[in-house]
C-alpha atoms as a PDB file:
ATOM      1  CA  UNK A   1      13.563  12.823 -11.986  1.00  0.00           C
ATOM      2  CA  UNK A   2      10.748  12.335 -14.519  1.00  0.00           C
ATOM      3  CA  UNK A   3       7.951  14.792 -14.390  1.00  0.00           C
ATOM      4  CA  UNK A   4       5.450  12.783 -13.500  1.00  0.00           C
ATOM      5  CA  UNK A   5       7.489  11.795 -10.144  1.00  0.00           C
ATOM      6  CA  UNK A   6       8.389  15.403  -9.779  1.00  0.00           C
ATOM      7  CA  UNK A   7       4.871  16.423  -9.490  1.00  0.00           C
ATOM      8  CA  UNK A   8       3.567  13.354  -7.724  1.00  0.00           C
ATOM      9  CA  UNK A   9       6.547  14.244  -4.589  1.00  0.00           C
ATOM     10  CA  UNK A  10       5.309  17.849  -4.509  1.00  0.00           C
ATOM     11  CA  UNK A  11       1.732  17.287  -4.522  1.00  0.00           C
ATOM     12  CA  UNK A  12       2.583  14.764  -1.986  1.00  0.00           C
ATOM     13  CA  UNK A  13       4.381  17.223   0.099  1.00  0.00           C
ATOM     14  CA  UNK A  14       2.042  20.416  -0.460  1.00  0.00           C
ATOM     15  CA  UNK A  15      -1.053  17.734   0.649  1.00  0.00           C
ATOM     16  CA  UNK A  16       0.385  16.731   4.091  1.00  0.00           C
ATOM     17  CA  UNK A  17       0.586  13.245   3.385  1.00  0.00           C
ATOM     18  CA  UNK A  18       4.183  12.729   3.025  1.00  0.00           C
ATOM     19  CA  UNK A  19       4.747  14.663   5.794  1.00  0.00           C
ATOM     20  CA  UNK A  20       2.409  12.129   8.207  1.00  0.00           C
ATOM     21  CA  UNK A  21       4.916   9.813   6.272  1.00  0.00           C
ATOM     22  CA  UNK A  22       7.899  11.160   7.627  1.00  0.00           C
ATOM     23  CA  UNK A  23       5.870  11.340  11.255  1.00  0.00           C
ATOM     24  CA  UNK A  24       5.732   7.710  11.154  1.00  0.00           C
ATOM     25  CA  UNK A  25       8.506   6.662  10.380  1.00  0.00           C
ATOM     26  CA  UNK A  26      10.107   8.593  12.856  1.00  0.00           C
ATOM     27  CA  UNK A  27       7.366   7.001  15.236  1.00  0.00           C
ATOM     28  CA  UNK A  28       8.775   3.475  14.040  1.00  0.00           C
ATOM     29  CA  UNK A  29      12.234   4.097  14.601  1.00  0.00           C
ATOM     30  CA  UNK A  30      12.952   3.526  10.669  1.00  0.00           C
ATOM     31  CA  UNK A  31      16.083   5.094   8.718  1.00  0.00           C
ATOM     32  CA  UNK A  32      15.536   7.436   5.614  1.00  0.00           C
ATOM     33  CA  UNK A  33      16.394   6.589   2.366  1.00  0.00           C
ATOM     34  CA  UNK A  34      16.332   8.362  -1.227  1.00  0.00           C
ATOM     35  CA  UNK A  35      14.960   5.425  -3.351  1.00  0.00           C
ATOM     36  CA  UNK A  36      15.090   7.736  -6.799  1.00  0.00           C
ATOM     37  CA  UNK A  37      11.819   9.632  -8.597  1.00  0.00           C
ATOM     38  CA  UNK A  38      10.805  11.641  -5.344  1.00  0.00           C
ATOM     39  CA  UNK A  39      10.096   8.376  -2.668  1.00  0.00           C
ATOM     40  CA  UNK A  40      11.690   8.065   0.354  1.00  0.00           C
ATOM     41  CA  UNK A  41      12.342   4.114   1.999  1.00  0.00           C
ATOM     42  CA  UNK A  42      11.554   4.412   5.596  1.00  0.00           C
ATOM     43  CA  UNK A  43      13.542   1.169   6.160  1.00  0.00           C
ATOM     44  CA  UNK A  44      13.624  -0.937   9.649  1.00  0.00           C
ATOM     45  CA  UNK A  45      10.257   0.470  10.576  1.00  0.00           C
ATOM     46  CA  UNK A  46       9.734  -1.379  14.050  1.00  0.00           C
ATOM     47  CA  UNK A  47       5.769  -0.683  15.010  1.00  0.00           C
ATOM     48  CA  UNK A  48       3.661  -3.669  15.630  1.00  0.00           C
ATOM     49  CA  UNK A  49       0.921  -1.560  13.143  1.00  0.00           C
ATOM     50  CA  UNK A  50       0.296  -2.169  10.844  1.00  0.00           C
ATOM     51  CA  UNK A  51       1.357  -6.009  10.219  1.00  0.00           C
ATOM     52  CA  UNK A  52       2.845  -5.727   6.783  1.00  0.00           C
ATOM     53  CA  UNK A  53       6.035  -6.080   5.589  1.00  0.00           C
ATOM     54  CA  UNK A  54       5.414  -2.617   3.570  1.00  0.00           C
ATOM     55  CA  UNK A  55       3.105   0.150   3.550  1.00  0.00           C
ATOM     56  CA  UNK A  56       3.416   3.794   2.193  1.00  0.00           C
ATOM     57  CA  UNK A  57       2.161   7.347   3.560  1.00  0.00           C
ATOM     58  CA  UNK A  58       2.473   9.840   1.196  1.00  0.00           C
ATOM     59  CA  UNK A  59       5.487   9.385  -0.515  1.00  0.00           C
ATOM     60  CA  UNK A  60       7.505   7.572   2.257  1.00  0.00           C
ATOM     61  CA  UNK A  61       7.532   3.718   1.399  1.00  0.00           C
ATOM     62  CA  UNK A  62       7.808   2.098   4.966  1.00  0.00           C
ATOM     63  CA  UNK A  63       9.472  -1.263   5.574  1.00  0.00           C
ATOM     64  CA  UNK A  64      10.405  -3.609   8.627  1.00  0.00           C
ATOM     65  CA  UNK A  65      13.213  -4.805   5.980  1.00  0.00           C
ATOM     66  CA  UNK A  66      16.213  -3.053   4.743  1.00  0.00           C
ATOM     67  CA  UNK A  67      15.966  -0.496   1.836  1.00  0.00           C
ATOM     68  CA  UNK A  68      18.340  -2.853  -0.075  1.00  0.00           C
ATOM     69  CA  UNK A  69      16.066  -5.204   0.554  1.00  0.00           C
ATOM     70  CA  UNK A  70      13.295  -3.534  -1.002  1.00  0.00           C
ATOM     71  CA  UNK A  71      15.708  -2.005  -3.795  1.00  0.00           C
ATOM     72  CA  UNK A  72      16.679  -5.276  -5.088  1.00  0.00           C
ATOM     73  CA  UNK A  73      15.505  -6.619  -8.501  1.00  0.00           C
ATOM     74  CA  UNK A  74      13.714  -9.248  -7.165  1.00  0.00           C
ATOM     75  CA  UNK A  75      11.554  -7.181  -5.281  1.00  0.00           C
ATOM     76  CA  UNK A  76      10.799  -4.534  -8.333  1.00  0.00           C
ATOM     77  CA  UNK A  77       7.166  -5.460  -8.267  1.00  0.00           C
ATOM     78  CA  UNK A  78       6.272  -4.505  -4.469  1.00  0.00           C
ATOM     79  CA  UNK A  79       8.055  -0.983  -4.783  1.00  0.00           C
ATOM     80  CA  UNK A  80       6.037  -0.890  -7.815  1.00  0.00           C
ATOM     81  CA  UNK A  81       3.058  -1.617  -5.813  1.00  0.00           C
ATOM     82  CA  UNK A  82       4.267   0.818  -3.201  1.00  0.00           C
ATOM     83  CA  UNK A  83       4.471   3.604  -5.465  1.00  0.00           C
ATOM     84  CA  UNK A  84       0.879   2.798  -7.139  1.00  0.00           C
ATOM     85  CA  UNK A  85      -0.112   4.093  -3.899  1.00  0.00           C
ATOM     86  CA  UNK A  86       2.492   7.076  -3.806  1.00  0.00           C
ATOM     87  CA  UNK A  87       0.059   8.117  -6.713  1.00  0.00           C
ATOM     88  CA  UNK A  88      -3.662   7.424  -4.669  1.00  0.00           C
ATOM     89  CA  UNK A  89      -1.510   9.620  -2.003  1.00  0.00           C
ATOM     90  CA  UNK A  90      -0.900  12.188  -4.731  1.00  0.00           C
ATOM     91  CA  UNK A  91      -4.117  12.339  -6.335  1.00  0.00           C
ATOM     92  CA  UNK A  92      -6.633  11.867  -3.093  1.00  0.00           C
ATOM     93  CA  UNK A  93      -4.581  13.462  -0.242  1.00  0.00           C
ATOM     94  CA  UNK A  94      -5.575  13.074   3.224  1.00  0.00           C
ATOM     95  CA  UNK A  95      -8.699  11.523   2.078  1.00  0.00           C
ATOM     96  CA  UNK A  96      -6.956   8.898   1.046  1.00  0.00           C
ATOM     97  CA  UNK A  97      -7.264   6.978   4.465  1.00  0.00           C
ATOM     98  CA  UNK A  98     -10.625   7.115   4.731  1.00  0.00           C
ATOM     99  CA  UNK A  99     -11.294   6.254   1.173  1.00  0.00           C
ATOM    100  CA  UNK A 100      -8.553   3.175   1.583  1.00  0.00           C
ATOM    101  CA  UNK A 101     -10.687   1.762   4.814  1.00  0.00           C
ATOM    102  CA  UNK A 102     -13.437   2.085   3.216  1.00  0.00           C
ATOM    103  CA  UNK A 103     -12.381  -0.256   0.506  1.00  0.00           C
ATOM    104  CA  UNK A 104     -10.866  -2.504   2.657  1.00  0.00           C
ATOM    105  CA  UNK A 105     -14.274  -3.040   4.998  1.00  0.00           C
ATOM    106  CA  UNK A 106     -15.823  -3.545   1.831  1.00  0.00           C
ATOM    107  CA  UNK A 107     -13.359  -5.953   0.682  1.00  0.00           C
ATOM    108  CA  UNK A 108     -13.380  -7.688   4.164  1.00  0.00           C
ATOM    109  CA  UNK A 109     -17.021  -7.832   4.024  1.00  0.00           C
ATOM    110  CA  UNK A 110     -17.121  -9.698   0.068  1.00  0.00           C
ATOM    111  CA  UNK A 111     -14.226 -11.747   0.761  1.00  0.00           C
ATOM    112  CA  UNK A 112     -12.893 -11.974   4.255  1.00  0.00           C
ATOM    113  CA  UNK A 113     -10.039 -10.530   3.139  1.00  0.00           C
ATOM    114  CA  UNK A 114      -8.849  -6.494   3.324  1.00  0.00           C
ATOM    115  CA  UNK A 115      -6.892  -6.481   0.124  1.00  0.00           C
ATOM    116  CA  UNK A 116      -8.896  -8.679  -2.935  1.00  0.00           C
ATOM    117  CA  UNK A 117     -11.518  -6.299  -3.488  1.00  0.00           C
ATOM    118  CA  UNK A 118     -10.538  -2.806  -2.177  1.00  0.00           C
ATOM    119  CA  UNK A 119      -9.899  -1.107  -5.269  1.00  0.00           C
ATOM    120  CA  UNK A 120      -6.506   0.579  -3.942  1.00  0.00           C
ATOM    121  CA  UNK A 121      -4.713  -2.790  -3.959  1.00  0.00           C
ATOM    122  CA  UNK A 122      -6.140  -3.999  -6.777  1.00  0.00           C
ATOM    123  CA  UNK A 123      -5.130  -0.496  -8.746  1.00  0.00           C
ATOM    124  CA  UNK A 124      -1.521  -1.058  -7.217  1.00  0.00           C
ATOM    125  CA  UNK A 125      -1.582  -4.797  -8.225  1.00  0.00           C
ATOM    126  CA  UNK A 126      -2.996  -7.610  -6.030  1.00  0.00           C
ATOM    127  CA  UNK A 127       0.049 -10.136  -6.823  1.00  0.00           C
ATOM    128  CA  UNK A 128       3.018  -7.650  -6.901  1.00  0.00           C
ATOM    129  CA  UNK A 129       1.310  -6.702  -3.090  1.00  0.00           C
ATOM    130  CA  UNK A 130       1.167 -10.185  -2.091  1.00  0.00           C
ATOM    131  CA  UNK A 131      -2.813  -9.877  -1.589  1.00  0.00           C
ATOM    132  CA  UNK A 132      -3.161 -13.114  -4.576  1.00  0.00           C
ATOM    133  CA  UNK A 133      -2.128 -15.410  -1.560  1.00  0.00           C
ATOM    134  CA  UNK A 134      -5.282 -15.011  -0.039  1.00  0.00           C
ATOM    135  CA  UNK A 135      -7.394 -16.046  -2.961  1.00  0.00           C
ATOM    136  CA  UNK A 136      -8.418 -19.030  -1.438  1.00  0.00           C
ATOM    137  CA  UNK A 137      -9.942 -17.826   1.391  1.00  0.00           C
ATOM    138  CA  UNK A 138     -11.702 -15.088  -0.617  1.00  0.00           C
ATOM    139  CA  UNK A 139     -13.441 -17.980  -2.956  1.00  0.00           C
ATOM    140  CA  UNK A 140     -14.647 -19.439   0.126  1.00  0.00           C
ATOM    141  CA  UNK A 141     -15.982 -16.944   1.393  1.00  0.00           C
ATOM    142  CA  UNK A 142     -17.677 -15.372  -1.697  1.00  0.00           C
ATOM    143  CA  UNK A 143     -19.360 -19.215  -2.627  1.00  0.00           C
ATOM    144  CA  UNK A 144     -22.846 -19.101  -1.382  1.00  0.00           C
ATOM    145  CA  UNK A 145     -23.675 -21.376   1.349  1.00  0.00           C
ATOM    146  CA  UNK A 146     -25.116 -25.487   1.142  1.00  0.00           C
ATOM    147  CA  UNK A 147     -24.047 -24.933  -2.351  1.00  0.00           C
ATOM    148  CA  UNK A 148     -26.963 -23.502  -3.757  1.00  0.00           C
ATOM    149  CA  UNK A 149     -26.519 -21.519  -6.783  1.00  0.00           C
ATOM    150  CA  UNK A 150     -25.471 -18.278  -6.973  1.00  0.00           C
ATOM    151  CA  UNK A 151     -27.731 -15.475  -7.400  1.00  0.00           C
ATOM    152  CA  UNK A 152     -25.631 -13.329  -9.752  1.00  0.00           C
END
């Protein structure tokens, strides 16, 4: 395991975080997996919360799909995503929840969408997270109204 993995699991695991991780998955009904450099794949997570395909608590990645799923090479840029936010975990600890729906009210608020401005996502990568989809709506939203012009 690389050091910076090696520090990011234990800081993860001294912080709580990846322990919560573990709690959830269990919660979901999802399988453990070793996925290499510290992270666990909580695969065949089954709560209805929240509605993504993927999410991560510490350094448990959590998916409804399988772990191969998530393991292949076509999906290298959403664990790479995923463990973006191993590191928030790592670095902010618990207060990484509050800090993350904080960003994603404010995001919500600028563009009607949780993901295109909270700066969590777009540290982990907007497109490899799937959040680029919802670009549309987020120009929308952001255009001020009767098309007058903007005051920035």
């Amino acid at each position: 395991m690389r050091f910076r993995a090696a520090v990011r699991s234990v800081v993860t695991a001294i912080n709580g975080t990846t322990l919560i991780g573990l709690a959830v998955a269990k919660a979901g009904g999802a399988t453990l997996r070793r996925a290499g450099d510290g992270r666990l794949i909580a695969e065949g997570y089954r709560l209805r919360v929240p509605k993504q395909s993927c999410f991560t608590m510490g350094s448990v990645i959590l998916t409804r799909r399988s772990a191969d799923w998530l393991l292949h090479e076509q999906h290298v840029d959403l664990l790479d995503h995923e463990t973006k936010h191993v590191f928030q975990y790592a670095l902010l600890g618990p207060l990484f929840w509050p800090a993350y729906w904080l960003a994603c009210g404010w995001s919500y608020a600028r563009t009607g969408t949780y993901g295109l401005r909270n700066v969590f996502e777009r540290h982990a990568g907007l497109e490899s997270g799937g959040y680029v989809r919802s670009a549309s709506a987020a120009t929308a939203r952001s255009r001020p109204p009767g098309g007058s012009p903007s005051p920035h």
